[in-house]
Protein backbone atom coordinates (compact mmCIF):
# COMPACT_ATOMS: atom_id res chain seq x y z
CA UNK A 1 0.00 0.00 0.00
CA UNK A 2 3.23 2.01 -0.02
CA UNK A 3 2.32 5.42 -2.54
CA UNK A 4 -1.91 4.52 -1.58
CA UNK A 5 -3.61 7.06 -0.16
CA UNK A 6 -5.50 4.74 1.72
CA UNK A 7 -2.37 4.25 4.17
CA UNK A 8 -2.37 7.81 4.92
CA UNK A 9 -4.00 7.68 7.95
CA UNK A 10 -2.47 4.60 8.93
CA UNK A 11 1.19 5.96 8.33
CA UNK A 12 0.16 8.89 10.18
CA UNK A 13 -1.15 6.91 13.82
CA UNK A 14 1.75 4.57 13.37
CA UNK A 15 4.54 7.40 13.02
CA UNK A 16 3.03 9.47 15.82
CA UNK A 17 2.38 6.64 18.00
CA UNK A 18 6.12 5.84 17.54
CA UNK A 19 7.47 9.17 17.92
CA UNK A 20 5.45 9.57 20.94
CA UNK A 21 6.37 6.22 22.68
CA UNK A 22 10.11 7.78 22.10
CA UNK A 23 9.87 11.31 23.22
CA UNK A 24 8.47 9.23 26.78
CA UNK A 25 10.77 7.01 27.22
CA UNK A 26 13.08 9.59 26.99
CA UNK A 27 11.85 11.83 29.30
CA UNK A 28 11.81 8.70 32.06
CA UNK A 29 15.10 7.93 31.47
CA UNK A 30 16.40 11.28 32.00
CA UNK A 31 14.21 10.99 35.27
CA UNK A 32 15.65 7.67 36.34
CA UNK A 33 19.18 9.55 35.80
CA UNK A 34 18.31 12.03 38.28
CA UNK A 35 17.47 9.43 40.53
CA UNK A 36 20.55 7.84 40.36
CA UNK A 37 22.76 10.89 40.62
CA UNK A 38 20.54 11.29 43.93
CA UNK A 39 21.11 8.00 45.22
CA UNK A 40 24.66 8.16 45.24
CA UNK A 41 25.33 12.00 45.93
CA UNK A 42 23.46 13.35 49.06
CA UNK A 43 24.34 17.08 48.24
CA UNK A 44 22.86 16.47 44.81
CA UNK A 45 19.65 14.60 46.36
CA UNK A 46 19.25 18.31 48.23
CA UNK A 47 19.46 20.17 45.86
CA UNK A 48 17.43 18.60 43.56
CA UNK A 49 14.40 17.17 45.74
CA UNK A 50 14.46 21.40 47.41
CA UNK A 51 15.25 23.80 44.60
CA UNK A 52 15.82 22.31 41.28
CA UNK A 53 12.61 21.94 38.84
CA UNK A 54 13.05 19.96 36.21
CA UNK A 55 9.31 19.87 34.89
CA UNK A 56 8.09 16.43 33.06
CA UNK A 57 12.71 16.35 31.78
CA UNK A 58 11.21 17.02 28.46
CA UNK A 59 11.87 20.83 27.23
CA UNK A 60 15.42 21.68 26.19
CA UNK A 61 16.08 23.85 29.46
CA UNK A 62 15.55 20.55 31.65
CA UNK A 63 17.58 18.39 29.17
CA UNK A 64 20.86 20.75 29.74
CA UNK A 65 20.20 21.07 33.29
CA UNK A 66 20.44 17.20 33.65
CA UNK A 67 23.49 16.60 30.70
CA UNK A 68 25.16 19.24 33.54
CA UNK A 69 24.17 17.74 36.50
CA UNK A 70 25.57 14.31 35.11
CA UNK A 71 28.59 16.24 34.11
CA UNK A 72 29.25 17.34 37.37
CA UNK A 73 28.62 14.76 39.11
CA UNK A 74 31.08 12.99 37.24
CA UNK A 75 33.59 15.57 37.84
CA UNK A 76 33.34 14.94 41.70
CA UNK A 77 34.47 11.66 41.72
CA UNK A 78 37.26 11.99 38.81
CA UNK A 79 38.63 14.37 36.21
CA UNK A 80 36.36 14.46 32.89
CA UNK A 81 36.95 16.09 29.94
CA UNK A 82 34.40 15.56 26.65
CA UNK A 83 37.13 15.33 23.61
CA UNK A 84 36.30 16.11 19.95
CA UNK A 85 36.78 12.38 19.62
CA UNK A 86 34.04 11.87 21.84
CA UNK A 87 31.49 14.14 19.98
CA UNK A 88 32.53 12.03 16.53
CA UNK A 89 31.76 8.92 17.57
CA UNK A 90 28.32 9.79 19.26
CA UNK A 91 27.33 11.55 16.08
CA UNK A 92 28.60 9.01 13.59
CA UNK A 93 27.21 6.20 15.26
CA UNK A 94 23.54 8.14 15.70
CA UNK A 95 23.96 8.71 11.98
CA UNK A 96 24.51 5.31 11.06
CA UNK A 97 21.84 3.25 13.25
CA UNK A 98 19.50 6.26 12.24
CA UNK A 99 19.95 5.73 8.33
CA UNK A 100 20.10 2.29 8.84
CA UNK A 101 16.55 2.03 10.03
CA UNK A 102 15.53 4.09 8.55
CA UNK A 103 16.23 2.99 4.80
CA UNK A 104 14.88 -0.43 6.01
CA UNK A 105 11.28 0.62 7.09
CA UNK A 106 7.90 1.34 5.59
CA UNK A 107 8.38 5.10 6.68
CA UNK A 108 10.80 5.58 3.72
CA UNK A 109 8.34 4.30 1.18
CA UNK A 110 5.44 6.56 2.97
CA UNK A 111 7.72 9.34 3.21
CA UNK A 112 10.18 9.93 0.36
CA UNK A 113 10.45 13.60 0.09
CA UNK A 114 10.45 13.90 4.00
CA UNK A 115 13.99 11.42 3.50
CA UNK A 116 15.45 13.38 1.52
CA UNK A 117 14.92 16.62 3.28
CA UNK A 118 16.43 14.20 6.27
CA UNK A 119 19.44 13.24 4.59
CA UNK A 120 20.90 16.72 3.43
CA UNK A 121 19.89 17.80 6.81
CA UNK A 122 21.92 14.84 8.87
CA UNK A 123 25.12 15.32 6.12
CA UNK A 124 25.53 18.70 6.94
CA UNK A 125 25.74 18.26 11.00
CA UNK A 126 28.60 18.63 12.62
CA UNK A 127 30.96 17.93 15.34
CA UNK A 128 30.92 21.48 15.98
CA UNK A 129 27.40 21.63 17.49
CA UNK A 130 26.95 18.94 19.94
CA UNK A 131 27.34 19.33 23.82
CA UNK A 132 29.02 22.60 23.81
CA UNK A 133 29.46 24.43 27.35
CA UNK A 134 26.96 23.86 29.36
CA UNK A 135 24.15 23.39 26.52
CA UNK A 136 23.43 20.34 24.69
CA UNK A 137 23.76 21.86 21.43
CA UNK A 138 25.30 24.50 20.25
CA UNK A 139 23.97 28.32 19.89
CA UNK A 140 22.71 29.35 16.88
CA UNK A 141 25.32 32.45 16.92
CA UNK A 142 27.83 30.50 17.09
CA UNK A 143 27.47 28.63 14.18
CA UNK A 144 29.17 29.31 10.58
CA UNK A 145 26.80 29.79 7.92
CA UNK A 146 26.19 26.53 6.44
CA UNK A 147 25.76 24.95 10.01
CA UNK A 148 23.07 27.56 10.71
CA UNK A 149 20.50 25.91 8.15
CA UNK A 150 21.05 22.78 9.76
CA UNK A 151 21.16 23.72 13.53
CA UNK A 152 19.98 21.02 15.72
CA UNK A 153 18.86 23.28 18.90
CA UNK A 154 16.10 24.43 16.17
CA UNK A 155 15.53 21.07 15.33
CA UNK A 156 14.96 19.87 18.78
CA UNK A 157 12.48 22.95 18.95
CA UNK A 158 10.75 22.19 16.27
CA UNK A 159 10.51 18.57 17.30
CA UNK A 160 9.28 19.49 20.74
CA UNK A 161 6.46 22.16 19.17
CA UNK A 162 5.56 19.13 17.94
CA UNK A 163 5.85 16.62 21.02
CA UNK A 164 3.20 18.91 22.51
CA UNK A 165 0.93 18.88 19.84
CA UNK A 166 0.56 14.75 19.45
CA UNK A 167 0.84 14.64 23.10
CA UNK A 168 -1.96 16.78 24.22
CA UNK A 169 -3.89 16.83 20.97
CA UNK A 170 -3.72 19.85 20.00
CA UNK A 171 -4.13 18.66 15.97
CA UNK A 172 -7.89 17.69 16.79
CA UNK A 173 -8.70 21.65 17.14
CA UNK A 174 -5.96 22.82 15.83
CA UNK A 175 -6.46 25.22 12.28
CA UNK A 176 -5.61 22.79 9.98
CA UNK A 177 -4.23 25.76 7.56
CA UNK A 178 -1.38 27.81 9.38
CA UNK A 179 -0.52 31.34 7.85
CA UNK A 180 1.52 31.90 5.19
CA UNK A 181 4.16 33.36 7.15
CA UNK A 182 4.40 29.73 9.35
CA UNK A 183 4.53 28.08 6.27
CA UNK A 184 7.48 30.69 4.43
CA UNK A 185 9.33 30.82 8.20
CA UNK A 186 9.37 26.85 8.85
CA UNK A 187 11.64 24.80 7.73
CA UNK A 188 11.16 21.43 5.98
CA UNK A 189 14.37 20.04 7.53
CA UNK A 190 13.04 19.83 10.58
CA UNK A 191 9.70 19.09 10.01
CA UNK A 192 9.46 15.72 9.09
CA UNK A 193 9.35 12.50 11.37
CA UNK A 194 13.11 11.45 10.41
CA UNK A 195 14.72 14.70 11.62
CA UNK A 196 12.12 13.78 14.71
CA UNK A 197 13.07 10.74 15.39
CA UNK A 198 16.87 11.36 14.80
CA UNK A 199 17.21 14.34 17.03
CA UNK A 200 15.22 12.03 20.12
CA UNK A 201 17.75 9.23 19.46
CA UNK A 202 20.78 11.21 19.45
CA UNK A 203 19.95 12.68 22.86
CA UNK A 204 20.00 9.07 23.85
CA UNK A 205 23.61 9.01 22.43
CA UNK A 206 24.46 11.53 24.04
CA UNK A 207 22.69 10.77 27.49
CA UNK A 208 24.19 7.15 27.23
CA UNK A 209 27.81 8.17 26.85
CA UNK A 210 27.70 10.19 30.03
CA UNK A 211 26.26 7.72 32.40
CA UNK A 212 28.63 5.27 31.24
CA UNK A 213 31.11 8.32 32.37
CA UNK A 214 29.54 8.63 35.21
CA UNK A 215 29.19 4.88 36.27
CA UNK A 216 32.88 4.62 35.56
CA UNK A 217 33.48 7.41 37.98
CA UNK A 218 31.76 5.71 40.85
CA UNK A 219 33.16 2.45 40.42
């Protein structure tokens, strides 16, 4: 049925079930990280049971408060530096599991031109952007031209815009004609279920390589 209209609205509940069952599980692992920073560091547990708030660890503001707490945490118990190296390997391997799956599912037959905008997006990313300072990804200011059309805090924005619309369904009353000028200002890089589903799985890379950091730290 790949092409049929008739799979439209199948394609549609399947993707957004699936991007939805993603976007939670993230969010409860970040949670069960924070937990386990707790457990083992008392002055953390303080700190974040009394002042922190961290919401449902699903906006980009809570995801770079927890990629610092982890940092820091690991930092107490030995010295921890994140090398270029580091950055390479966490993209290149997102890349590869990411195209990998996806060039082996229905979505690419459902979603061709949504692919494409995906690949030119994900061959563009670099090194340069990912965990910089104490933000995930990097500021848009600080990026050169080229890596500004393919900026991945505006993709994770994007992606969450949409998070909130599938999860509190906001498309069933929603106008289902935006304005022009959301239509001119959007861009179609990000808006598609691949750059989606990338972006959520490359926080997991990233989230991953830290609390194996961090578990080597304590051990």
């Amino acid at each position: 049925m790949k092409n049929d209209i008739r799979a439209c609205s199948l394609s549609e509940y399947i993707t957004q079930t699936t991007f939805l069952k993603l976007t939670g599980a993230g969010e409860q692992k970040c949670k069960c990280i924070l937990w386990e920073l707790a457990s083992a560091d008392y002055e953390f547990r303080y700190s974040f049971l009394k002042n922190q708030d961290y919401g449902e660890c699903s906006d980009y503001k809570s995801k770079c408060k927890i990629l610092n707490d982890l940092i820091d945490c690991t930092r107490k118990n030995n010295s921890f530096e994140i090398e270029d190296n580091d950055r390479l390997s966490i993209l290149t391997i997102t890349k590869d599991t990411c195209n990998q799956l996806f060039n082996t599912s229905v979505f690419k037959d459902w979603f061709p031109k949504d692919l494409s905008f995906f690949e030119n997006f994900s061959s563009n990313i670099t090194t340069n952007q990912i965990i910089k300072g104490k933000t995930i990804f990097a500021n848009k200011d600080n990026l050169n031209s080229s890596e500004k059309n393919n900026c991945l805090k505006d993709c994770f924005e994007s992606m969450y815009s949409h998070r909130n619309r599938c999860a509190h369904n906001l498309l069933s009353y929603q106008d289902n004609t935006p304005p022009l000028s959301k239509l001119l200002s959007s861009n179609p890089k990000y808006e598609n279920w691949f750059s989606r589903y990338f972006i959520l799985c490359l926080l997991d890379a990233i989230f991953i390589f830290l609390f194996k950091k961090y578990s080597e730290s304590i051990n």
